[in-house]
C-alpha atoms as a PDB file:
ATOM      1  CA  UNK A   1       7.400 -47.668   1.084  1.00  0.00           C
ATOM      2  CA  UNK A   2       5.461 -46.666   3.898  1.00  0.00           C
ATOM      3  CA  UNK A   3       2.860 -48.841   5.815  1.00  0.00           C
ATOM      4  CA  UNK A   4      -0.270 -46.313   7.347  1.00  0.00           C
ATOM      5  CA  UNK A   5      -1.387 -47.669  10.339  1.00  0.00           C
ATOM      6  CA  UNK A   6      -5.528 -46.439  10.701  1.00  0.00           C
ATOM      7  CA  UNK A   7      -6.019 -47.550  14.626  1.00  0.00           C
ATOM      8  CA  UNK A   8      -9.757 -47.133  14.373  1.00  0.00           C
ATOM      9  CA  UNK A   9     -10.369 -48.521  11.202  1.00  0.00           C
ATOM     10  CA  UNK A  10      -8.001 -51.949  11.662  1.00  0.00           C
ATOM     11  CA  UNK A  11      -6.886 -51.134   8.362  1.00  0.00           C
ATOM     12  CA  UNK A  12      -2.758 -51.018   7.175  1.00  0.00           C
ATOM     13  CA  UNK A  13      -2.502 -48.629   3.581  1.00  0.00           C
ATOM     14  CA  UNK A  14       0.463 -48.951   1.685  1.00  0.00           C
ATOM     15  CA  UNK A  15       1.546 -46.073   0.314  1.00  0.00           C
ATOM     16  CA  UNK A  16       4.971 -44.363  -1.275  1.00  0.00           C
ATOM     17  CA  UNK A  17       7.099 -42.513   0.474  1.00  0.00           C
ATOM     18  CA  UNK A  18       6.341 -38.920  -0.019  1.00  0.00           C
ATOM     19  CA  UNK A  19       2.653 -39.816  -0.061  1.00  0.00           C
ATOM     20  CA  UNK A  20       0.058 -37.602   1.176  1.00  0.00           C
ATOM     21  CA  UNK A  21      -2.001 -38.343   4.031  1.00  0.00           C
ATOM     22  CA  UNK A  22      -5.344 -37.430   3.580  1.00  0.00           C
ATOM     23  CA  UNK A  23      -5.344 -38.563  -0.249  1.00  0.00           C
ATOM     24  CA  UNK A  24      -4.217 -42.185   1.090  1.00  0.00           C
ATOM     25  CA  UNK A  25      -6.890 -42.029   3.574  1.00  0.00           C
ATOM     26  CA  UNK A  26      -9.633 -40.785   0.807  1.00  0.00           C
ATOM     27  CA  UNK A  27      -8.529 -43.188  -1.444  1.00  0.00           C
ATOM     28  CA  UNK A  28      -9.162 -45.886   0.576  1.00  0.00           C
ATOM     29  CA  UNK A  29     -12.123 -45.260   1.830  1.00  0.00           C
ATOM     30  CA  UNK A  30     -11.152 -43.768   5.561  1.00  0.00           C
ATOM     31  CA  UNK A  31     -13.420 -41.479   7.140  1.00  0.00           C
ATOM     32  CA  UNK A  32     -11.149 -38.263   8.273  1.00  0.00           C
ATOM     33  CA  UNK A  33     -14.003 -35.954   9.054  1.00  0.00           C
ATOM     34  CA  UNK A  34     -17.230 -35.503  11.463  1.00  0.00           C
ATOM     35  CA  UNK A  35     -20.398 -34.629   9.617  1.00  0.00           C
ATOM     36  CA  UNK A  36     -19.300 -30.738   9.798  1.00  0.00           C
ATOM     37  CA  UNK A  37     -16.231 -31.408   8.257  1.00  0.00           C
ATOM     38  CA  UNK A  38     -17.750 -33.355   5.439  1.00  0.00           C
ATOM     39  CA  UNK A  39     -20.024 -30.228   4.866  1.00  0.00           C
ATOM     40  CA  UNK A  40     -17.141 -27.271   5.648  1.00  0.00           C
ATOM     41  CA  UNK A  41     -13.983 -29.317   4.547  1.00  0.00           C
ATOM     42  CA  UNK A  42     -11.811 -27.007   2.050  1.00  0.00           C
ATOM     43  CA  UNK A  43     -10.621 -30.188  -0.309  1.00  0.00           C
ATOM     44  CA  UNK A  44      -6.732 -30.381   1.052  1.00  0.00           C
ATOM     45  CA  UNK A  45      -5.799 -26.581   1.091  1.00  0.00           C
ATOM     46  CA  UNK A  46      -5.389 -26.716   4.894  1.00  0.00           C
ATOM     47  CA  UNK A  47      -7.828 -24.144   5.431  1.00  0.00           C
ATOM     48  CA  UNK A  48     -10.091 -25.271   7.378  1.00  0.00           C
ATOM     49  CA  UNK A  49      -9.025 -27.571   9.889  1.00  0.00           C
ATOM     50  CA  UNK A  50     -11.206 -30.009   9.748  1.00  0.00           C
ATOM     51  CA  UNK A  51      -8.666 -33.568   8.870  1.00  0.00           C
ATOM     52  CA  UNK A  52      -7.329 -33.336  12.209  1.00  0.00           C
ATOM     53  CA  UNK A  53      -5.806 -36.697  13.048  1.00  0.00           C
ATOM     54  CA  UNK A  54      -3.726 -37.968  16.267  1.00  0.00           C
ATOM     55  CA  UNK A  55      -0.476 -39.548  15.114  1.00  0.00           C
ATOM     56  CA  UNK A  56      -0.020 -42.529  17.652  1.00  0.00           C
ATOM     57  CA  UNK A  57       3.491 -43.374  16.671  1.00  0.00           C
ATOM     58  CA  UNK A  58       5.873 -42.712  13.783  1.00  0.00           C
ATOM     59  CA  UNK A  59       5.718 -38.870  14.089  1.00  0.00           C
ATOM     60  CA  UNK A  60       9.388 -38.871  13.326  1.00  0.00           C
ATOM     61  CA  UNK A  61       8.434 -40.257   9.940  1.00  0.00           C
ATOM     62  CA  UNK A  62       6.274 -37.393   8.390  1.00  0.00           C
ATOM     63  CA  UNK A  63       7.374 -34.380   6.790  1.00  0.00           C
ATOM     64  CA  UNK A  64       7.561 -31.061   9.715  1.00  0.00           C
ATOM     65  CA  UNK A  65       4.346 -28.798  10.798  1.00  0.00           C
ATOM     66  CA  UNK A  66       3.863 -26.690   7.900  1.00  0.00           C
ATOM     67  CA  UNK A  67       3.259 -22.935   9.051  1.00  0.00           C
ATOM     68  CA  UNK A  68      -0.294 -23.114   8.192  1.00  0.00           C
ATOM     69  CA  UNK A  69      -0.410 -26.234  10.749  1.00  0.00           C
ATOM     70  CA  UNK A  70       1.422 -24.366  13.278  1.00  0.00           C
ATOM     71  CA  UNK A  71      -1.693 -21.795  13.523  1.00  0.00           C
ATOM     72  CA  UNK A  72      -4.838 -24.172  13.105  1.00  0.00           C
ATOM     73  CA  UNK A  73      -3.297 -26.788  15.311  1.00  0.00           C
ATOM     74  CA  UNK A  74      -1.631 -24.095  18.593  1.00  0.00           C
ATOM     75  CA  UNK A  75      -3.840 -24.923  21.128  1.00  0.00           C
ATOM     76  CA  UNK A  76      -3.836 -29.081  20.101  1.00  0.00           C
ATOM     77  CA  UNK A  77      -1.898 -31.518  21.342  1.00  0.00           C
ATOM     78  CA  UNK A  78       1.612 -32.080  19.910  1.00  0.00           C
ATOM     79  CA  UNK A  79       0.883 -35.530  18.521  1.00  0.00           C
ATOM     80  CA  UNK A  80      -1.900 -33.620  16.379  1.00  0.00           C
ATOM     81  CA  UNK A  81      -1.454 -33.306  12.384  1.00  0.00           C
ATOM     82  CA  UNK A  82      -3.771 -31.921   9.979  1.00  0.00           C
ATOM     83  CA  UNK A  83      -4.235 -34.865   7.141  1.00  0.00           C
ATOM     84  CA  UNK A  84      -3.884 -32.667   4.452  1.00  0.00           C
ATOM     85  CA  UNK A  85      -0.623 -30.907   5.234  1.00  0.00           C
ATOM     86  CA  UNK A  86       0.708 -34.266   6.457  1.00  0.00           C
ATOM     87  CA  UNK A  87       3.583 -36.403   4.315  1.00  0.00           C
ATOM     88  CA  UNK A  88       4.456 -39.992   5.168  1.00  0.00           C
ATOM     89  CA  UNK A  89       7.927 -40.980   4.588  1.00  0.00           C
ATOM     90  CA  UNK A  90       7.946 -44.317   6.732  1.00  0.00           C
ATOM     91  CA  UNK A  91       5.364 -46.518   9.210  1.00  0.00           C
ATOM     92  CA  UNK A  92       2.868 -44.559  11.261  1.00  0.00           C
ATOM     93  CA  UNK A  93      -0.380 -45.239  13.426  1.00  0.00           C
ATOM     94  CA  UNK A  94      -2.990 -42.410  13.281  1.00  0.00           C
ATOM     95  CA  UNK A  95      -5.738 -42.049  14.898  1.00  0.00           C
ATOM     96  CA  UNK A  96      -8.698 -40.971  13.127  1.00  0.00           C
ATOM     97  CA  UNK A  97     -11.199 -37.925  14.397  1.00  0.00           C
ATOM     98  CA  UNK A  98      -9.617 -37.568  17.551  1.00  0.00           C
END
């Protein structure tokens, strides 16, 4: 089991290992996008870019950069993941809308 840390939501998920992280965050009710990204998000297909999160510690617990994250997220920060792309196989802190 993994225990999701949301920093700016004081809120711990529980979630299997292998879990996705923007379906853990949807289904319990954390906010992963700005208003244009709840208007232009493209449902989990990592399209668009817009579930950007900033993993605060655990990074060696998620699954690698996909190649689709390794072109949205270039020019971003290392400790940047996109949500969608993102599985958690252990405890992590992320930071929401960064």
């Amino acid at each position: 089991m993994a225990n999701i840390q949301f920093i700016k939501e004081d809120q711990i998920v529980v979630a299997a290992n292998g879990a996705n992280l923007r379906e853990k965050a949807l289904e319990n009710r954390i906010d992963l996008y700005t208003f244009k990204g709840k208007l232009m998000n493209c449902g989990g297909y990592g399209q668009c870019g817009t579930c950007i999160v900033e993993i605060v510690t655990g990074m060696e617990n998620l699954s690698p950069l996909t190649d689709v994250e390794k072109r949205k997220l270039k020019k971003k920060p290392d400790t940047y993941r996109l949500a969608c792309q993102t599985l958690v196989n252990g405890p992590v802190s992320v930071n929401t809308k960064p």
